[in-house]
PDB file of N, CA and C in Angstrom:
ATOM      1  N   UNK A   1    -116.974 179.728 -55.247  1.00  0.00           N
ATOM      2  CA  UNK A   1    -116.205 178.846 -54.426  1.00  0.00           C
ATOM      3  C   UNK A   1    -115.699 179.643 -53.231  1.00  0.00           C
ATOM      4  N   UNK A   2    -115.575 179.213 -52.047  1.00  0.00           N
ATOM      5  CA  UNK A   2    -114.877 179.921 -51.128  1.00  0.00           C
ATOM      6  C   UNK A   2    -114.039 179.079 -50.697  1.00  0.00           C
ATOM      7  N   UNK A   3    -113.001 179.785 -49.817  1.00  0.00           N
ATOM      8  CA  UNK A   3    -111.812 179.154 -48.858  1.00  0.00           C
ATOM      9  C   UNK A   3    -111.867 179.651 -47.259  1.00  0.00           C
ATOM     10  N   UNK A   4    -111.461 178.214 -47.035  1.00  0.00           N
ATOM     11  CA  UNK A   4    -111.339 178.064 -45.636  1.00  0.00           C
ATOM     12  C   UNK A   4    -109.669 178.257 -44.701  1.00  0.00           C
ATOM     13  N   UNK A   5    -110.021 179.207 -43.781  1.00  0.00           N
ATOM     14  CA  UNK A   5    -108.107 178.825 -43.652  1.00  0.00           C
ATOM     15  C   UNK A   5    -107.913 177.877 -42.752  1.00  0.00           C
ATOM     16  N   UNK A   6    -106.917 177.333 -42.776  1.00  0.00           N
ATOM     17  CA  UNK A   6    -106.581 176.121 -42.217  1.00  0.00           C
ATOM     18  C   UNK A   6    -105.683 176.252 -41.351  1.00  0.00           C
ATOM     19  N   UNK A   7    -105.326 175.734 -40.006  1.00  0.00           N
ATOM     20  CA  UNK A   7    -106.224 175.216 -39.517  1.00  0.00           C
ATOM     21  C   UNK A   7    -107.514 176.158 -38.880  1.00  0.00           C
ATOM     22  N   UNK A   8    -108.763 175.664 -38.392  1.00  0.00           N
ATOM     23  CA  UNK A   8    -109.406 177.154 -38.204  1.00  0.00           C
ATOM     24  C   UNK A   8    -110.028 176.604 -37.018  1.00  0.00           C
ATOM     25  N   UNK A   9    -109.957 177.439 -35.664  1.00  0.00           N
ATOM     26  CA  UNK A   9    -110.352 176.863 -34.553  1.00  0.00           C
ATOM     27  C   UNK A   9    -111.674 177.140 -34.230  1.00  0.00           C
ATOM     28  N   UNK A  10    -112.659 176.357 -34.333  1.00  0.00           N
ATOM     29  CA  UNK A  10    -113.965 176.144 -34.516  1.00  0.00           C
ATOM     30  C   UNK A  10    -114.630 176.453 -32.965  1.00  0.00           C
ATOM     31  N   UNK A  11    -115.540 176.874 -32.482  1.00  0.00           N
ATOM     32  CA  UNK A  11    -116.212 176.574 -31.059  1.00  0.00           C
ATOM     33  C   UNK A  11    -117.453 176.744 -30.761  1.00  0.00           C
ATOM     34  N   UNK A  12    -117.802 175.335 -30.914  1.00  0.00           N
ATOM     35  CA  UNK A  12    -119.507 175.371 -30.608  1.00  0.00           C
ATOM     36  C   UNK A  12    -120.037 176.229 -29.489  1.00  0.00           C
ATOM     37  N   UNK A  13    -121.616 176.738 -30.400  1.00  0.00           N
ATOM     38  CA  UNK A  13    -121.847 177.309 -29.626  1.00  0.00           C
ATOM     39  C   UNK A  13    -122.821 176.593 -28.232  1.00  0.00           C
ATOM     40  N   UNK A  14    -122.410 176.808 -27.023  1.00  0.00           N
ATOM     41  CA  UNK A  14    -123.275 176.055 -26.265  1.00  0.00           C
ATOM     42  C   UNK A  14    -124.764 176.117 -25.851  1.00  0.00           C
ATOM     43  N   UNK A  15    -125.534 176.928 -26.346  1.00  0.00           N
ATOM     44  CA  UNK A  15    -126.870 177.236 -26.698  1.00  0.00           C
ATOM     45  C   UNK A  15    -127.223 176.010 -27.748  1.00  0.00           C
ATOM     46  N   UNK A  16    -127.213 175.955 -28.744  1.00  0.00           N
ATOM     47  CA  UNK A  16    -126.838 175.219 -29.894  1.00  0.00           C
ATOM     48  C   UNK A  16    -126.520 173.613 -29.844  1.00  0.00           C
ATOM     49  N   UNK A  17    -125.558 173.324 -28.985  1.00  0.00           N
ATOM     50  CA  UNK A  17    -124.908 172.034 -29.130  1.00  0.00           C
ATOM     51  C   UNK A  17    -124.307 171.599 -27.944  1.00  0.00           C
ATOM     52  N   UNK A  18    -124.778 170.652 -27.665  1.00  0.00           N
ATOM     53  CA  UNK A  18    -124.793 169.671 -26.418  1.00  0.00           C
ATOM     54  C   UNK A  18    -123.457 169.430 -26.238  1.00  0.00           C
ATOM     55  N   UNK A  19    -122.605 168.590 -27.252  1.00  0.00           N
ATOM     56  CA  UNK A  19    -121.065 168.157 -27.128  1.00  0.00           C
ATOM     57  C   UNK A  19    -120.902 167.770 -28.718  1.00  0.00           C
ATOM     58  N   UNK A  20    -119.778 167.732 -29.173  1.00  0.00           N
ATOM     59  CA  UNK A  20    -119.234 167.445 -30.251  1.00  0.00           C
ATOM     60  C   UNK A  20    -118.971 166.054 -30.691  1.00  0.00           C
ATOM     61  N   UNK A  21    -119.444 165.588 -31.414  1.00  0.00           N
ATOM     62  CA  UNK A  21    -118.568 163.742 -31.696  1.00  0.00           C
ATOM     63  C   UNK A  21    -118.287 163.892 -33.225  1.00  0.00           C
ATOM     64  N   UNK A  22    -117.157 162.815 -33.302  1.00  0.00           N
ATOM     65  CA  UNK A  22    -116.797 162.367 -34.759  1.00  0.00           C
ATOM     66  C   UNK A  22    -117.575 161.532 -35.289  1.00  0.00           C
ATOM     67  N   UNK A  23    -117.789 161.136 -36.333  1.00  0.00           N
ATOM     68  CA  UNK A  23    -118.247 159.546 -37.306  1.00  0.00           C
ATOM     69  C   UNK A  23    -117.486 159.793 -38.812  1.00  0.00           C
ATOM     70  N   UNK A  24    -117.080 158.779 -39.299  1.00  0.00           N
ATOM     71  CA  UNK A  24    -115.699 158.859 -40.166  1.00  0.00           C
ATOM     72  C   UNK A  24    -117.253 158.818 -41.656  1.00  0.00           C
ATOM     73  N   UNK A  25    -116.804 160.111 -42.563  1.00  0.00           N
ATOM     74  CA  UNK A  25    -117.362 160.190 -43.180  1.00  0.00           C
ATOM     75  C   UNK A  25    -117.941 159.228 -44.318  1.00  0.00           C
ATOM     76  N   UNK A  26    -117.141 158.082 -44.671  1.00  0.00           N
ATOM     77  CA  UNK A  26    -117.249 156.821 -45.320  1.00  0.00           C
ATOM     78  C   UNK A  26    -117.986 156.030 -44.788  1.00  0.00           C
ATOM     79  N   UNK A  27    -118.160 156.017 -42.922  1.00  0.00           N
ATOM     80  CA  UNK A  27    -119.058 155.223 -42.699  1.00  0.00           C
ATOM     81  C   UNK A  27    -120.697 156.121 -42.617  1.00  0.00           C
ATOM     82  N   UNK A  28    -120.865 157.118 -42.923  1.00  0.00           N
ATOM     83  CA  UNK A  28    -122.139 158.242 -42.932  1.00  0.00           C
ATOM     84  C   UNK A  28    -122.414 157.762 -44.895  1.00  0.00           C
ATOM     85  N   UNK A  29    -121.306 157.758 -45.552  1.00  0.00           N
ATOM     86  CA  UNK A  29    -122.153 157.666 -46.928  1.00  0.00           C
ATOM     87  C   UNK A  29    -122.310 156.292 -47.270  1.00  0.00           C
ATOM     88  N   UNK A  30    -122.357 155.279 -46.133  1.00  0.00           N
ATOM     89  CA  UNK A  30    -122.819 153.909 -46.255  1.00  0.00           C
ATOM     90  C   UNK A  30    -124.248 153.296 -46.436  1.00  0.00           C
ATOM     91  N   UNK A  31    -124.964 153.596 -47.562  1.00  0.00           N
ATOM     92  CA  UNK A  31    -126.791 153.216 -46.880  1.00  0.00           C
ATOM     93  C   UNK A  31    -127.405 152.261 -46.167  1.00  0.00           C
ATOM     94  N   UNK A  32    -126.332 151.715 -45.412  1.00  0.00           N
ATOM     95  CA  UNK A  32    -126.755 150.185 -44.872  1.00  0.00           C
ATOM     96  C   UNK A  32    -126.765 150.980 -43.178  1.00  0.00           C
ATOM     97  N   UNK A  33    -126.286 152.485 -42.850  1.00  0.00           N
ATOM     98  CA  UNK A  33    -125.991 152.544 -41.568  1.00  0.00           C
ATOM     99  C   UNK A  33    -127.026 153.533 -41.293  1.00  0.00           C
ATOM    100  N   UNK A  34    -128.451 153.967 -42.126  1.00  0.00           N
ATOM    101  CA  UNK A  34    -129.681 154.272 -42.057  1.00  0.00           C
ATOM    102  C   UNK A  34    -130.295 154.283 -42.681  1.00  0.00           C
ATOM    103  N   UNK A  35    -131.282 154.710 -41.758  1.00  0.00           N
ATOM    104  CA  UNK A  35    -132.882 154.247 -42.624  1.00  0.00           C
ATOM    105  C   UNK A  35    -133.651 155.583 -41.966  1.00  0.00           C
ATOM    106  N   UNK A  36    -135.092 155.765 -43.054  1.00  0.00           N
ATOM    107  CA  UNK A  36    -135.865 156.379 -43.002  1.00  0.00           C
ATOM    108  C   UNK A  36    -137.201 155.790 -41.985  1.00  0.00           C
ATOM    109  N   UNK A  37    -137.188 156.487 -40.764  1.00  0.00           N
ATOM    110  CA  UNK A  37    -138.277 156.052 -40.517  1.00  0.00           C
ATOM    111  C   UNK A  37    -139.865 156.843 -40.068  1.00  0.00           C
ATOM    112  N   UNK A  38    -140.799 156.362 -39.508  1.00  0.00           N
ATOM    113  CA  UNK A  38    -141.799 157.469 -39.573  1.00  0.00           C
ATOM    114  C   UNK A  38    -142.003 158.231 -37.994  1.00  0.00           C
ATOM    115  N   UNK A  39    -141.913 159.354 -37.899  1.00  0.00           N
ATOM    116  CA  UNK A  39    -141.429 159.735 -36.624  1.00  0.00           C
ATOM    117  C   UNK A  39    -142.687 160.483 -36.425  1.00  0.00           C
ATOM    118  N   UNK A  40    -143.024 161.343 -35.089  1.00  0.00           N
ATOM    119  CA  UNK A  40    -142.970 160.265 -34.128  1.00  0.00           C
ATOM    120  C   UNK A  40    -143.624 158.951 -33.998  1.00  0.00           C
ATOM    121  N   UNK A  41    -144.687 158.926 -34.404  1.00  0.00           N
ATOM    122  CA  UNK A  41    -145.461 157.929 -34.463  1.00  0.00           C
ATOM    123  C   UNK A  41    -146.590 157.735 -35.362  1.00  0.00           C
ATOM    124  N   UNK A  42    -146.689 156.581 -36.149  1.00  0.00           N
ATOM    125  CA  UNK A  42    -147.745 156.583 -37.059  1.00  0.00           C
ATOM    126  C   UNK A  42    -149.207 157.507 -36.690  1.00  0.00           C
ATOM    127  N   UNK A  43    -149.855 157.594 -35.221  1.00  0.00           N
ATOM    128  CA  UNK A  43    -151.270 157.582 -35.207  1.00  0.00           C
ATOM    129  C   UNK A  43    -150.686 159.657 -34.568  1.00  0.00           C
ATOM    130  N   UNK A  44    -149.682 159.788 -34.518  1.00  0.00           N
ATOM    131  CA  UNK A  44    -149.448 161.392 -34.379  1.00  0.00           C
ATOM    132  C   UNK A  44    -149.932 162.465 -35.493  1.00  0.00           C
ATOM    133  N   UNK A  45    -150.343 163.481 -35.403  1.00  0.00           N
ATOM    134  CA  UNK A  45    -151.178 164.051 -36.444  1.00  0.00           C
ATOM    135  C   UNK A  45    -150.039 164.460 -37.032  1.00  0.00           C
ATOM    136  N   UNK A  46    -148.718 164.953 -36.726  1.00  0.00           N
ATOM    137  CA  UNK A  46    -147.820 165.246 -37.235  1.00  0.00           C
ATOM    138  C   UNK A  46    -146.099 164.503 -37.929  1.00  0.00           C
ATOM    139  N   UNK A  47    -147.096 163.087 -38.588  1.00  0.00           N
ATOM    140  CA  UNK A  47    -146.085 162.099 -38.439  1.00  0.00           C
ATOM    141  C   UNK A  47    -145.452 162.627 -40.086  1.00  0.00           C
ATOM    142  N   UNK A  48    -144.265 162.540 -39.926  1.00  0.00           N
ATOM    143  CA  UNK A  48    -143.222 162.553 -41.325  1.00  0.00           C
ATOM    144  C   UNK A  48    -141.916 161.482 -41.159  1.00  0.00           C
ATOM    145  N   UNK A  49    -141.234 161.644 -42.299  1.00  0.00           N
ATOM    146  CA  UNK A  49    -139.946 160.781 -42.755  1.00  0.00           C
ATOM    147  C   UNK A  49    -138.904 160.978 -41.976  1.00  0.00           C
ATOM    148  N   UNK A  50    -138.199 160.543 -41.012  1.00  0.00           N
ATOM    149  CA  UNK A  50    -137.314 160.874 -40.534  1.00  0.00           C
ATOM    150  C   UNK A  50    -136.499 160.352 -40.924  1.00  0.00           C
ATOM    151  N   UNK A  51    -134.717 160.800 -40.732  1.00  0.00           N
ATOM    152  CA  UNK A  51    -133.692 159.789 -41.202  1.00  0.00           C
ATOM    153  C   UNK A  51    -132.763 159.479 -39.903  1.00  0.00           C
ATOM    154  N   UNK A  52    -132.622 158.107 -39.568  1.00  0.00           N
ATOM    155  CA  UNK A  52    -131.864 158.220 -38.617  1.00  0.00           C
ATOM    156  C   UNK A  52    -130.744 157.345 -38.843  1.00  0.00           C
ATOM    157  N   UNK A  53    -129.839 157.159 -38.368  1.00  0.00           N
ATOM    158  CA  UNK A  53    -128.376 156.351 -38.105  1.00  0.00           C
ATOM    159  C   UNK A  53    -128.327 155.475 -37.611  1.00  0.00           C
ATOM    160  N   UNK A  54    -128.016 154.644 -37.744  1.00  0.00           N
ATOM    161  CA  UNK A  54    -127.563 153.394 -36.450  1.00  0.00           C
ATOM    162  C   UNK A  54    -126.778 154.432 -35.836  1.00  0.00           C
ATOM    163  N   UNK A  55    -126.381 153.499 -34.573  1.00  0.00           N
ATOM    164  CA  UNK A  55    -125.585 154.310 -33.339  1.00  0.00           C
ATOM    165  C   UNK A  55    -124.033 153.976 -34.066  1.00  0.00           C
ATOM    166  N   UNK A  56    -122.901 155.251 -34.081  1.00  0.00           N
ATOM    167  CA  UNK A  56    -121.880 154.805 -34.219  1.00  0.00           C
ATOM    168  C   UNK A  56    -120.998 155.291 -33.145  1.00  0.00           C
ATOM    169  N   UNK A  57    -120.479 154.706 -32.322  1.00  0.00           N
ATOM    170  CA  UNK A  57    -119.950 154.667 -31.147  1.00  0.00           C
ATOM    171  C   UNK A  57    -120.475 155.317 -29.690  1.00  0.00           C
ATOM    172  N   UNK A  58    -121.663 154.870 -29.751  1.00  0.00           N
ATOM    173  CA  UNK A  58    -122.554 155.280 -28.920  1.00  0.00           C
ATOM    174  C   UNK A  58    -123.278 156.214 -29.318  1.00  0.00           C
ATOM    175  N   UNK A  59    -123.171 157.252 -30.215  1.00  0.00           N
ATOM    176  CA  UNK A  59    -123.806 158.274 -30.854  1.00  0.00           C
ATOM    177  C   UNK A  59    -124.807 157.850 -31.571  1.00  0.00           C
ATOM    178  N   UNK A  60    -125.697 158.914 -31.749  1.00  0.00           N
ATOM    179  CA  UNK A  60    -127.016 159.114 -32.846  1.00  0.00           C
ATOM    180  C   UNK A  60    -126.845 160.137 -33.534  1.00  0.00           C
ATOM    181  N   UNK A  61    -127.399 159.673 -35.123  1.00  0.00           N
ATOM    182  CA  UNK A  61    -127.036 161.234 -36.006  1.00  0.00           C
ATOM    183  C   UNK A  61    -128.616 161.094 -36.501  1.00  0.00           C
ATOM    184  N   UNK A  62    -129.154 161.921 -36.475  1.00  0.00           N
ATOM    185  CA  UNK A  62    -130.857 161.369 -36.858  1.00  0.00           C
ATOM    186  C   UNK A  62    -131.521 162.963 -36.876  1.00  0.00           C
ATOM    187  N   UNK A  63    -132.212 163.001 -37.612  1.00  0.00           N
ATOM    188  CA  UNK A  63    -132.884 164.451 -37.987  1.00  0.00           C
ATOM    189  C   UNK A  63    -132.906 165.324 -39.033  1.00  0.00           C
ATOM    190  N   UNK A  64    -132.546 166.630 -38.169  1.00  0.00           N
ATOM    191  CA  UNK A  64    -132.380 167.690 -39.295  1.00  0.00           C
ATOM    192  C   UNK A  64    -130.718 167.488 -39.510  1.00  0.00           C
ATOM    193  N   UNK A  65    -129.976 166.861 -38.609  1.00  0.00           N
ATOM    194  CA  UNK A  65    -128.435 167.082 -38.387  1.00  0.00           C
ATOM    195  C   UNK A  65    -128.232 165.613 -39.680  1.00  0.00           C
ATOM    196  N   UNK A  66    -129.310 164.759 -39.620  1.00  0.00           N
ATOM    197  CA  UNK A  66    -128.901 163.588 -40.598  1.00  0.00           C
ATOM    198  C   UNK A  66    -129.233 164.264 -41.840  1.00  0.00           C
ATOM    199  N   UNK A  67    -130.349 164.859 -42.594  1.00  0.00           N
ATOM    200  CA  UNK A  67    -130.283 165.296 -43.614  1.00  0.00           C
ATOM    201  C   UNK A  67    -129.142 166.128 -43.885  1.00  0.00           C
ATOM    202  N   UNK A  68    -128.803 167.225 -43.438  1.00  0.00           N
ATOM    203  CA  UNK A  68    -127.840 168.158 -43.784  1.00  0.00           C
ATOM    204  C   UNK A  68    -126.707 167.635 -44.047  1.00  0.00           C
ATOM    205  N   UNK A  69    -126.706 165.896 -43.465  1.00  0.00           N
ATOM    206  CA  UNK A  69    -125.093 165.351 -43.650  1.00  0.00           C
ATOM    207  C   UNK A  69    -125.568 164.699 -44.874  1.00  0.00           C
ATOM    208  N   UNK A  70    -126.339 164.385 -44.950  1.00  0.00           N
ATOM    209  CA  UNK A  70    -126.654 163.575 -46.939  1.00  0.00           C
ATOM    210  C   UNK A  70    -126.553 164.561 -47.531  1.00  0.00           C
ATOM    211  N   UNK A  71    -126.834 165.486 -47.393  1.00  0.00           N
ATOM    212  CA  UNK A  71    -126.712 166.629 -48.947  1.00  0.00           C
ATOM    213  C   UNK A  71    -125.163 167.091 -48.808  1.00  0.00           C
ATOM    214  N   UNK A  72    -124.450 167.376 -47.272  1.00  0.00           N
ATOM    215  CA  UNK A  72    -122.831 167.610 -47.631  1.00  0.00           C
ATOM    216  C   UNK A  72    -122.273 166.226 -48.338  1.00  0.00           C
ATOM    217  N   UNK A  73    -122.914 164.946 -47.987  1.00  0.00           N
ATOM    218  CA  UNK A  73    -122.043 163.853 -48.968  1.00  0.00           C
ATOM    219  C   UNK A  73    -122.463 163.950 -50.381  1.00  0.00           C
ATOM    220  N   UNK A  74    -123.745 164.216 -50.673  1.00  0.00           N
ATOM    221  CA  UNK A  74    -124.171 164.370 -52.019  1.00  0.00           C
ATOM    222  C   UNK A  74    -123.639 165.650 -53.092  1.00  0.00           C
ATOM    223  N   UNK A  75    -122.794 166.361 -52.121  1.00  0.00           N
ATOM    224  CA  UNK A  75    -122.120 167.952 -52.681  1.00  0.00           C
ATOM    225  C   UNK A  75    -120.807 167.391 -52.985  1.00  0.00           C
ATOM    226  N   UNK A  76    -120.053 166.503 -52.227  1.00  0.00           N
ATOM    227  CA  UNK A  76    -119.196 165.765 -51.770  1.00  0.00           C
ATOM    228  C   UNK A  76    -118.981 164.937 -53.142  1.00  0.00           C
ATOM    229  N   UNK A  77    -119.719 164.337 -53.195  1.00  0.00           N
ATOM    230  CA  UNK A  77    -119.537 163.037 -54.646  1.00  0.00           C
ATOM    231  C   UNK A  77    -119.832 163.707 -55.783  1.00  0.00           C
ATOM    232  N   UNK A  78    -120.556 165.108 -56.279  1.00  0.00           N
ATOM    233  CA  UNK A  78    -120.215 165.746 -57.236  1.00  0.00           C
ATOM    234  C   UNK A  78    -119.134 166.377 -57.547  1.00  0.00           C
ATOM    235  N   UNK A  79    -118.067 166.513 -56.723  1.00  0.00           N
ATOM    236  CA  UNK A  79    -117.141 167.202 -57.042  1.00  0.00           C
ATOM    237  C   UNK A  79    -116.172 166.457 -57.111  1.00  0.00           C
TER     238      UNK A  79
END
């Protein structure tokens, strides 16, 4: 287990990350607010499962950034 200290002033790195947004975590472990779809395009030689979001307040959460948030909710509801 580890600890975090609180409060802890975080700062993206800008290489990395465009800008920061919220989405309230209850509405991310909702399955009605995505879906899996096939990216980029069916006839692409490199087509796979993507997961994307509906938009929540203008935002998109869709990718590698959407998986990584299902497995923190799925770490989340085991404990």
């Amino acid at each position: 287990m580890g600890e975090i200290p609180w409060p802890l002033d975080l700062t993206p790195d800008p290489v990395e990350v465009a800008r920061v947004f919220h989405i309230p975590l209850a509405w991310l472990a909702d399955p009605t607010h995505r879906q899996v779809r096939t990216w980029p395009a069916p006839d692409h030689p490199e087509v796979r499962a993507v997961i994307f979001y509906d938009r929540f307040d203008r935002e998109l959460l869709w990718g590698v950034s959407a998986h990584i948030t299902l497995n923190f909710l799925a770490t989340l509801s085991r404990t």
